[in-house]
Protein backbone atom coordinates (compact mmCIF):
# COMPACT_ATOMS: atom_id res chain seq x y z
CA UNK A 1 122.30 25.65 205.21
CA UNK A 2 122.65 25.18 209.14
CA UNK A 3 119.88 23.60 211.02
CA UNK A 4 119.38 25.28 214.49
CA UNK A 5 121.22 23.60 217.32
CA UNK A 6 120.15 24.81 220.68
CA UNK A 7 122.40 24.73 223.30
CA UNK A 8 121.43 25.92 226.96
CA UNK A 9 124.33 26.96 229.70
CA UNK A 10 123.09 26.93 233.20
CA UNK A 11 125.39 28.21 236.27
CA UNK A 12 123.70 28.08 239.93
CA UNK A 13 125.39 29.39 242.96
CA UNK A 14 124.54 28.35 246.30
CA UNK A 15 126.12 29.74 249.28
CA UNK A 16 125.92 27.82 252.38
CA UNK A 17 127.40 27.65 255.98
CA UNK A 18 130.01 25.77 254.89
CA UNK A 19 130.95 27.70 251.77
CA UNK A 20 129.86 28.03 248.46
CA UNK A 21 128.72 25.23 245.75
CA UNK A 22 128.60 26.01 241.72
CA UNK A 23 126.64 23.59 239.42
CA UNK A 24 126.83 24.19 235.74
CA UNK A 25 124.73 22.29 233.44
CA UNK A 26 125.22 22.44 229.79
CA UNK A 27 122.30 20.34 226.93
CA UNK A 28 122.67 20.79 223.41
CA UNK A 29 120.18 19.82 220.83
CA UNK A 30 118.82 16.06 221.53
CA UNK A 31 121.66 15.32 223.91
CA UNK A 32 121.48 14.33 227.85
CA UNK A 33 122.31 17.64 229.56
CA UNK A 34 125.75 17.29 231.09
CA UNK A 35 126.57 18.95 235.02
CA UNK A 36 129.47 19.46 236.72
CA UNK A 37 129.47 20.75 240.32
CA UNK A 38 132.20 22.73 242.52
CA UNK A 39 132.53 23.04 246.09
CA UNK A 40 134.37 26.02 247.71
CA UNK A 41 135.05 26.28 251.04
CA UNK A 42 134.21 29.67 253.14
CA UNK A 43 138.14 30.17 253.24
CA UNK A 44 138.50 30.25 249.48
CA UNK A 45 135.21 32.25 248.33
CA UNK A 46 136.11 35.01 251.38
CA UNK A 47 136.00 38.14 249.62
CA UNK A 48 134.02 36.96 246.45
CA UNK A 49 132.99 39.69 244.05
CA UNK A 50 130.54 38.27 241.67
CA UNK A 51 129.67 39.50 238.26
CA UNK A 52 127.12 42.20 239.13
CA UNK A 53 129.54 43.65 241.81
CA UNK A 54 132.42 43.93 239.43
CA UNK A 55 130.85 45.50 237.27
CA UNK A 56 129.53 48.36 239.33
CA UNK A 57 133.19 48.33 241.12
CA UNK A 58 134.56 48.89 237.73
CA UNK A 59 131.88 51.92 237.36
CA UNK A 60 133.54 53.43 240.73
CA UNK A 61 136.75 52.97 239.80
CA UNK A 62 136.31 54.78 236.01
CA UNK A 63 134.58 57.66 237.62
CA UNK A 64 137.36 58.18 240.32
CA UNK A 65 139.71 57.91 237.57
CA UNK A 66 141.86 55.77 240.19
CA UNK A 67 142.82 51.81 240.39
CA UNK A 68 144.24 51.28 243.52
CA UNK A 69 147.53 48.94 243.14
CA UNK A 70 147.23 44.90 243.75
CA UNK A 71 142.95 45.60 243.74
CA UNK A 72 143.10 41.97 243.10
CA UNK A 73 139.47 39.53 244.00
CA UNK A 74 138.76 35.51 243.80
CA UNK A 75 135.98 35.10 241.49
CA UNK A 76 134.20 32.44 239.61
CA UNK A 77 135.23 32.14 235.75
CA UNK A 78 132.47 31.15 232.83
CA UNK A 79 133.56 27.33 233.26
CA UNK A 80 132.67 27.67 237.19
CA UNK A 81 135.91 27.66 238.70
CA UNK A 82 137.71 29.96 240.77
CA UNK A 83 139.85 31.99 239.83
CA UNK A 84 141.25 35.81 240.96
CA UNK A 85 140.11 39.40 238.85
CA UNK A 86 142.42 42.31 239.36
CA UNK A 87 142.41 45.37 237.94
């Protein structure tokens, strides 16, 4: 038999003049919560497409029936990184 073992995964975005910081926090069971922050500068978020907006792009683009080529966008992965979606 497994005991419960909550866990709790956090992500906050904050964009700001200068660019863009990402602080995930992570606490599971009795544990300290652990945190980890990014910063991205305005250069390197330009052109963000966050989760919401990729998924209604990806909406558009199955109702046109069309991808155009190298549709590629910087995004921010599950850990909190960046990283690039294309489709």
């Amino acid at each position: 038999q497994l005991r419960t073992h909550p866990v709790e995964k956090k992500t906050h975005i904050v964009s700001h003049q200068h660019g863009m910081t990402v602080t995930k926090t992570l606490h599971e069971g009795e544990a300290d919560p652990q945190c980890w922050n990014f910063s991205y500068s305005q250069d390197e978020v330009r052109g963000l497409l966050p989760e919401g907006a990729s998924l209604l792009l990806l909406r558009v683009l199955a109702r046109r029936w069309a991808v155009p080529p190298g549709l590629i966008f910087p995004a921010i992965n599950t850990e909190g990184h960046l990283c690039t979606s294309s489709y």
